[in-house]
PDB file of N, CA and C in Angstrom:
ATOM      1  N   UNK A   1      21.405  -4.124 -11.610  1.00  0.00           N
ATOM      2  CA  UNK A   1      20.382  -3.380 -10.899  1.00  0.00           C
ATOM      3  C   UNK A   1      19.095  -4.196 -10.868  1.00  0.00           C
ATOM      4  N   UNK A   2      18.302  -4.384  -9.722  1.00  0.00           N
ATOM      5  CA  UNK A   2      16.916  -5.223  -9.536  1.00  0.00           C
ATOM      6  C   UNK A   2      16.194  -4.244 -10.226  1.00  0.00           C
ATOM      7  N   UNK A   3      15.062  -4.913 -10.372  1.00  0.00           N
ATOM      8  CA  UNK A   3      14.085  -4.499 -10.929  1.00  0.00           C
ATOM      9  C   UNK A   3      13.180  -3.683  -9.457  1.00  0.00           C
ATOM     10  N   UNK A   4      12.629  -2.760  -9.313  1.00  0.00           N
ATOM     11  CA  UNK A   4      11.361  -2.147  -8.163  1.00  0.00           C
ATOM     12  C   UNK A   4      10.368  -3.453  -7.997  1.00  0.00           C
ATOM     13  N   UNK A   5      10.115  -3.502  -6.723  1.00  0.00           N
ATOM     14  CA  UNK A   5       9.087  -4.513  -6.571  1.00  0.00           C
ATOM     15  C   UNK A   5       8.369  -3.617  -5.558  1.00  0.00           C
ATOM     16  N   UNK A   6       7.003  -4.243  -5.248  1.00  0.00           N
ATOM     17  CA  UNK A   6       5.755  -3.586  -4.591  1.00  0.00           C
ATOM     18  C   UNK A   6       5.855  -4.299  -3.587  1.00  0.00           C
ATOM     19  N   UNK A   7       6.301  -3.777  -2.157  1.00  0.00           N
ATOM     20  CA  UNK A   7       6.174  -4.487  -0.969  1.00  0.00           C
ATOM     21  C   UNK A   7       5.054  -3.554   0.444  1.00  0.00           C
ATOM     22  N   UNK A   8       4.523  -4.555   1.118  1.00  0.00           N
ATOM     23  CA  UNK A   8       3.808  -4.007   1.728  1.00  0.00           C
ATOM     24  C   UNK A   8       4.972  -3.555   3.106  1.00  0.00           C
ATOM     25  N   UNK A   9       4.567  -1.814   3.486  1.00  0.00           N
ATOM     26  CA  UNK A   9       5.945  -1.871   4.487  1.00  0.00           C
ATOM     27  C   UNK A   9       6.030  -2.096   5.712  1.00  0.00           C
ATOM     28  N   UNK A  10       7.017  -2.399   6.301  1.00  0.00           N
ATOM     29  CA  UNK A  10       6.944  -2.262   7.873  1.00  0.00           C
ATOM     30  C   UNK A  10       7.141  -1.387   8.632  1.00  0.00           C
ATOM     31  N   UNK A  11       7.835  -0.233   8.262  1.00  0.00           N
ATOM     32  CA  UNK A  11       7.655   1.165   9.366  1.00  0.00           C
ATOM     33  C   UNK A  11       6.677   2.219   8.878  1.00  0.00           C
ATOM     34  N   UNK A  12       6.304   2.423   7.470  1.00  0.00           N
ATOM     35  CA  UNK A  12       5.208   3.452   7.257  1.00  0.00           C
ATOM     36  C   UNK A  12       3.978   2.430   7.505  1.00  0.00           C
ATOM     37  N   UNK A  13       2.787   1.584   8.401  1.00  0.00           N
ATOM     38  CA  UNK A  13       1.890   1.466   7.996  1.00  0.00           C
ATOM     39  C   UNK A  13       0.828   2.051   9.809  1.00  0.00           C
ATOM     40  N   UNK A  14       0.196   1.996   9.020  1.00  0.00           N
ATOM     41  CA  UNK A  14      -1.517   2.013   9.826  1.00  0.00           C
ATOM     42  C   UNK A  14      -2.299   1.233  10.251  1.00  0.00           C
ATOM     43  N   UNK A  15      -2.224   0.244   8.862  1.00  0.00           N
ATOM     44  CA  UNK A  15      -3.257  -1.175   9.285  1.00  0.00           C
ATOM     45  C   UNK A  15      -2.587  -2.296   8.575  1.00  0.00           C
ATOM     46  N   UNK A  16      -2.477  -2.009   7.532  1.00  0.00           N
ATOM     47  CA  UNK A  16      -1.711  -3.773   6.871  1.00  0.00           C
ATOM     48  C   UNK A  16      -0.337  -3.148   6.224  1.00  0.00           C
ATOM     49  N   UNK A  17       0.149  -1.827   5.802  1.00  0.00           N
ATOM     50  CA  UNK A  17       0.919  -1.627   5.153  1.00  0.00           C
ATOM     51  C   UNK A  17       1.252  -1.409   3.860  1.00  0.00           C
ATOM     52  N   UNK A  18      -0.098  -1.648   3.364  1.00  0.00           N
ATOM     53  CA  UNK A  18      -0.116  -1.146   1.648  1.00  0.00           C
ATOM     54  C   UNK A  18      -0.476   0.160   1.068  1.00  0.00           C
ATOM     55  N   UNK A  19      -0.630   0.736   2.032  1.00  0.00           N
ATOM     56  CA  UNK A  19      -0.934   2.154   2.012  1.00  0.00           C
ATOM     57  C   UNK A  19       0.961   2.897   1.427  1.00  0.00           C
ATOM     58  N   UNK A  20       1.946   1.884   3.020  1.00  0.00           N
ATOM     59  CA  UNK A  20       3.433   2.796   2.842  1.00  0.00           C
ATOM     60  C   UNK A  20       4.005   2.421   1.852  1.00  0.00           C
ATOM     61  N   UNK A  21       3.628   1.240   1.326  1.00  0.00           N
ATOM     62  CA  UNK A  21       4.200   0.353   0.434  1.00  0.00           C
ATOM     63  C   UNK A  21       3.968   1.074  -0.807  1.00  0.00           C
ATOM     64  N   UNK A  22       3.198   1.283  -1.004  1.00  0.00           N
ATOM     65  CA  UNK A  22       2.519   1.527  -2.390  1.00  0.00           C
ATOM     66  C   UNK A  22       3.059   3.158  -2.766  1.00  0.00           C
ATOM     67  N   UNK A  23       3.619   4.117  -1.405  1.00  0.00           N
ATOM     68  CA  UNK A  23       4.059   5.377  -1.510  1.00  0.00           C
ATOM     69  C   UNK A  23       5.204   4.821  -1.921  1.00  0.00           C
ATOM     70  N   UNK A  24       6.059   3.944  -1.140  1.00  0.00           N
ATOM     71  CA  UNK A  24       7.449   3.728  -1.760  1.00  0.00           C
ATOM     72  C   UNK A  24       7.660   3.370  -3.290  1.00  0.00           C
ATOM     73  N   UNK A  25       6.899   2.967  -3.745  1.00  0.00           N
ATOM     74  CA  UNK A  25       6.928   1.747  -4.858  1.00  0.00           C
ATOM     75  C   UNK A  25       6.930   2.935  -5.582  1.00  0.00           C
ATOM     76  N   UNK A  26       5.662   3.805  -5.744  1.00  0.00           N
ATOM     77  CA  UNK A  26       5.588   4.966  -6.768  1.00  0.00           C
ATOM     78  C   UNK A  26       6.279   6.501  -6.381  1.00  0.00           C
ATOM     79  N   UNK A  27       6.889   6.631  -5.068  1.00  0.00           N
ATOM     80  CA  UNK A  27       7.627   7.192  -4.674  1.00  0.00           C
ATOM     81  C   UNK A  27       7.013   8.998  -4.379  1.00  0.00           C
ATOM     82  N   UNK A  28       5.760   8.093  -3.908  1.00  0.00           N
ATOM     83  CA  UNK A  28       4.901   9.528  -3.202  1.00  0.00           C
ATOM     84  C   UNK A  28       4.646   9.682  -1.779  1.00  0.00           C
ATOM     85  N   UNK A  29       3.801  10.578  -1.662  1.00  0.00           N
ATOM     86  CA  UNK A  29       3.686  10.519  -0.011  1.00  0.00           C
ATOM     87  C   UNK A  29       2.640   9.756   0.105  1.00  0.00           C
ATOM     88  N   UNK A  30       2.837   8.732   0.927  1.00  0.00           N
ATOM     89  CA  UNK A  30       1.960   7.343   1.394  1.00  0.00           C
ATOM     90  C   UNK A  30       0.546   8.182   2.203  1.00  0.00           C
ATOM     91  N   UNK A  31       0.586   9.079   2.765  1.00  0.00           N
ATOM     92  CA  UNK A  31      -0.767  10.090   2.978  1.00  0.00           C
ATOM     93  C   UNK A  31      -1.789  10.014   1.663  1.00  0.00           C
ATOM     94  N   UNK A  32      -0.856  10.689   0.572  1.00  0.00           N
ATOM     95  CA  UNK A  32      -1.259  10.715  -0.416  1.00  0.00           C
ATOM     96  C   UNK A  32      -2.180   9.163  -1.351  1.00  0.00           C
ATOM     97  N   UNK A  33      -1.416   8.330  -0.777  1.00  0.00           N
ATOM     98  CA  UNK A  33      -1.713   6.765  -0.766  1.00  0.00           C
ATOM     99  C   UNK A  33      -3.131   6.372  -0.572  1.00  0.00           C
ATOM    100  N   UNK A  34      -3.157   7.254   1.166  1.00  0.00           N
ATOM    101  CA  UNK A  34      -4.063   6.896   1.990  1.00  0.00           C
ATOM    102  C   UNK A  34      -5.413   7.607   1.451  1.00  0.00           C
ATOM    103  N   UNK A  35      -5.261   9.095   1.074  1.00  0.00           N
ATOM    104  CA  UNK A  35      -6.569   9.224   0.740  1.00  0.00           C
ATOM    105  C   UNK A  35      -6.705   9.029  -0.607  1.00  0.00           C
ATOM    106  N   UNK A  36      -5.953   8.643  -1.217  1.00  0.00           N
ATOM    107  CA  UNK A  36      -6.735   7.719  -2.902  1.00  0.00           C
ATOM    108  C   UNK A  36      -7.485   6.646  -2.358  1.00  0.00           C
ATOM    109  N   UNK A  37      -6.829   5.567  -1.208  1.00  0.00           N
ATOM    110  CA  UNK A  37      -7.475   4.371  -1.111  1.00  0.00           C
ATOM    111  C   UNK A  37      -8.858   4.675  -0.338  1.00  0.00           C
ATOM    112  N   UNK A  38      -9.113   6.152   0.336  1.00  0.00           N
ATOM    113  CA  UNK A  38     -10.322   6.790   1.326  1.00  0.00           C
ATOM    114  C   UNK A  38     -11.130   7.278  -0.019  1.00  0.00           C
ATOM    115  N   UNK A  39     -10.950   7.789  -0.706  1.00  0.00           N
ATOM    116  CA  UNK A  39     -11.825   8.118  -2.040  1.00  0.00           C
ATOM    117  C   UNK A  39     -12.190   7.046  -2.851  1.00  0.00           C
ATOM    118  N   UNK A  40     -11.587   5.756  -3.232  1.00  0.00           N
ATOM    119  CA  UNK A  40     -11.790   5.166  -3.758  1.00  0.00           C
ATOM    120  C   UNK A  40     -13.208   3.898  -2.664  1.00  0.00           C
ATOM    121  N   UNK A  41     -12.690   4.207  -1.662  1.00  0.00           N
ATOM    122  CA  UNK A  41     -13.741   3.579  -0.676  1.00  0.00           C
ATOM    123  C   UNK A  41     -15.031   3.759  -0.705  1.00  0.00           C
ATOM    124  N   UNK A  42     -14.962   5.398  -0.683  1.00  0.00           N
ATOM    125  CA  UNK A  42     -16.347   6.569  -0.704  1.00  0.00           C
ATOM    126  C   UNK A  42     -16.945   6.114  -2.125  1.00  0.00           C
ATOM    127  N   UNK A  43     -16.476   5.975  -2.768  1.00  0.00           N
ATOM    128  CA  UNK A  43     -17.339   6.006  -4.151  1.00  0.00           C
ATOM    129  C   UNK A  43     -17.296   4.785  -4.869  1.00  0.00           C
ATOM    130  N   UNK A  44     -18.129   4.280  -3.922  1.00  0.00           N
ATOM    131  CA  UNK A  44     -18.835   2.798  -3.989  1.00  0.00           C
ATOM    132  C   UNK A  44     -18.358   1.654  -3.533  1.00  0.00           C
ATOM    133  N   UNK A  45     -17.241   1.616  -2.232  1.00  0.00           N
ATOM    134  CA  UNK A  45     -16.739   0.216  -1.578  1.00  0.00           C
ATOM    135  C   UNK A  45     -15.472  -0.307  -2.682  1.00  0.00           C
ATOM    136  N   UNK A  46     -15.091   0.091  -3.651  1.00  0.00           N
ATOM    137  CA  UNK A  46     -14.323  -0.726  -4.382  1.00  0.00           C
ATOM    138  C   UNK A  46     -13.060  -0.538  -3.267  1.00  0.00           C
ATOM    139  N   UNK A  47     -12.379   0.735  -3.011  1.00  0.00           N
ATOM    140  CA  UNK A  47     -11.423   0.726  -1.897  1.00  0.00           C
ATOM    141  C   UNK A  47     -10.917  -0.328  -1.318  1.00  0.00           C
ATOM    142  N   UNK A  48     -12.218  -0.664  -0.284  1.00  0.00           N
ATOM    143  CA  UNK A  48     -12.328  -1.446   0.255  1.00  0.00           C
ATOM    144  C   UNK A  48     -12.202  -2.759   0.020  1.00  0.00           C
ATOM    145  N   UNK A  49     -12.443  -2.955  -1.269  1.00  0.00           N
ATOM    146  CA  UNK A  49     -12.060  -4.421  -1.449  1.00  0.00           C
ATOM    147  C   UNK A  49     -10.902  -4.193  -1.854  1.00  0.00           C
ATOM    148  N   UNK A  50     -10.294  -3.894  -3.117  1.00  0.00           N
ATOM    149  CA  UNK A  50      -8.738  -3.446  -3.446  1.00  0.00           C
ATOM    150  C   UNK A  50      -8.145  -3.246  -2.553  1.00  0.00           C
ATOM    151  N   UNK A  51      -8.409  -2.898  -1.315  1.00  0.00           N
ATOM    152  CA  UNK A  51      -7.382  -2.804   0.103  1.00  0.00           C
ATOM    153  C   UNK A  51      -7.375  -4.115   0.483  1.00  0.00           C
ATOM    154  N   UNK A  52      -8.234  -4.876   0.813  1.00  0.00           N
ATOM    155  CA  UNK A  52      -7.935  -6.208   1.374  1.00  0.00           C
ATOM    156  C   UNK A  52      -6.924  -7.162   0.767  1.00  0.00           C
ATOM    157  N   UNK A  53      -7.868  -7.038  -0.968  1.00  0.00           N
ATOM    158  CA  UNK A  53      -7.089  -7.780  -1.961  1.00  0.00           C
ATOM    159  C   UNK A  53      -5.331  -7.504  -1.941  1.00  0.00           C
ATOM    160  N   UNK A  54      -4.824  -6.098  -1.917  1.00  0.00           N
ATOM    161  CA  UNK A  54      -3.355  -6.320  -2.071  1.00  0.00           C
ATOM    162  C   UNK A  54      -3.003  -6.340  -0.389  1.00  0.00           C
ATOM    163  N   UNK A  55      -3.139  -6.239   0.402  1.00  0.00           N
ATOM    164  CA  UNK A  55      -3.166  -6.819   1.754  1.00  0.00           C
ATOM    165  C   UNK A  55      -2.693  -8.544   2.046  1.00  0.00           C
ATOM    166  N   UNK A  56      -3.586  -8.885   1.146  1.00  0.00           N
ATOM    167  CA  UNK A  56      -3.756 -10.774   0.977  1.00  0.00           C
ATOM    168  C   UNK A  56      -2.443 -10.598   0.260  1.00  0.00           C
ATOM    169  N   UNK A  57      -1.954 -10.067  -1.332  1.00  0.00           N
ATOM    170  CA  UNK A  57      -1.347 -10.560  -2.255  1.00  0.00           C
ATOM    171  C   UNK A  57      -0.282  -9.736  -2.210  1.00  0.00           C
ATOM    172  N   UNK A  58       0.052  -8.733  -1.353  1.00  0.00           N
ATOM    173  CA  UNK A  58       1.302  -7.532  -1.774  1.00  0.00           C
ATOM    174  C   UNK A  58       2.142  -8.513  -0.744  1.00  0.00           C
ATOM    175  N   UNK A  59       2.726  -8.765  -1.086  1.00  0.00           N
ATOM    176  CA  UNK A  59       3.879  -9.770   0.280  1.00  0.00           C
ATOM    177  C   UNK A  59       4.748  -8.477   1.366  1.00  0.00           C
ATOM    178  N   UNK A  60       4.812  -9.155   2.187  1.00  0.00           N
ATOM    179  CA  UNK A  60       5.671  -7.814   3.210  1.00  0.00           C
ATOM    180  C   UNK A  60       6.901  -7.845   2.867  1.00  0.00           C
ATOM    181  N   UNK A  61       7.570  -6.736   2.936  1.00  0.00           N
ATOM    182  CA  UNK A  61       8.818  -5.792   2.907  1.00  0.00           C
ATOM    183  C   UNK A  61       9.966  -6.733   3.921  1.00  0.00           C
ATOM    184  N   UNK A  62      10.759  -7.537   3.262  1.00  0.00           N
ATOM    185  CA  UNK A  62      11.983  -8.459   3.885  1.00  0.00           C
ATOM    186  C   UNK A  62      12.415  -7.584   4.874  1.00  0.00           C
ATOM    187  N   UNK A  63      12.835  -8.349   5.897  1.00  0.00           N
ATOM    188  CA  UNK A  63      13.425  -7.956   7.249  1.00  0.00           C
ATOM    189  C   UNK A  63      14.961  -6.840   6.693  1.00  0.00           C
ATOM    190  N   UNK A  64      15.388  -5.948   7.211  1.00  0.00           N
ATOM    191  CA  UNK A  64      16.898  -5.354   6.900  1.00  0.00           C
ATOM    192  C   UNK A  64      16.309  -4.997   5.765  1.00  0.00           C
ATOM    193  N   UNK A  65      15.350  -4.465   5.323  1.00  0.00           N
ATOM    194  CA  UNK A  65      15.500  -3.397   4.059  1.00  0.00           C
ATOM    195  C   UNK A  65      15.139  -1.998   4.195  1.00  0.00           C
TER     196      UNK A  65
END
């Protein structure tokens, strides 16, 4: 059995995909995703950078998965 890995996805996203990714990985609703990463924005820009950052570093979700 593999180990879970954190991929950014290709059919749940919005803007880069770490929003669907990050629902799959922890196995919530990627909505739910979305407004942690909208709250975390609001209260003081960190969001915003932590969104870019795993954007840059979450690698995308292999073709056929």
């Amino acid at each position: 059995m593999e180990p879970k890995r954190l991929f950014r996805s290709r059919k749940d996203r919005v803007i880069g995909g770490v929003c669907g990714g990050m629902g799959n990985y922890f196995n919530i609703d990627p909505v739910l995703a979305r407004v942690i990463w909208a709250v975390l924005f609001f209260a003081g820009g960190v969001g915003l950078l932590a969104y870019i950052l795993a954007w840059i570093i979450v690698p995308e979700e292999p073709a056929g998965q």
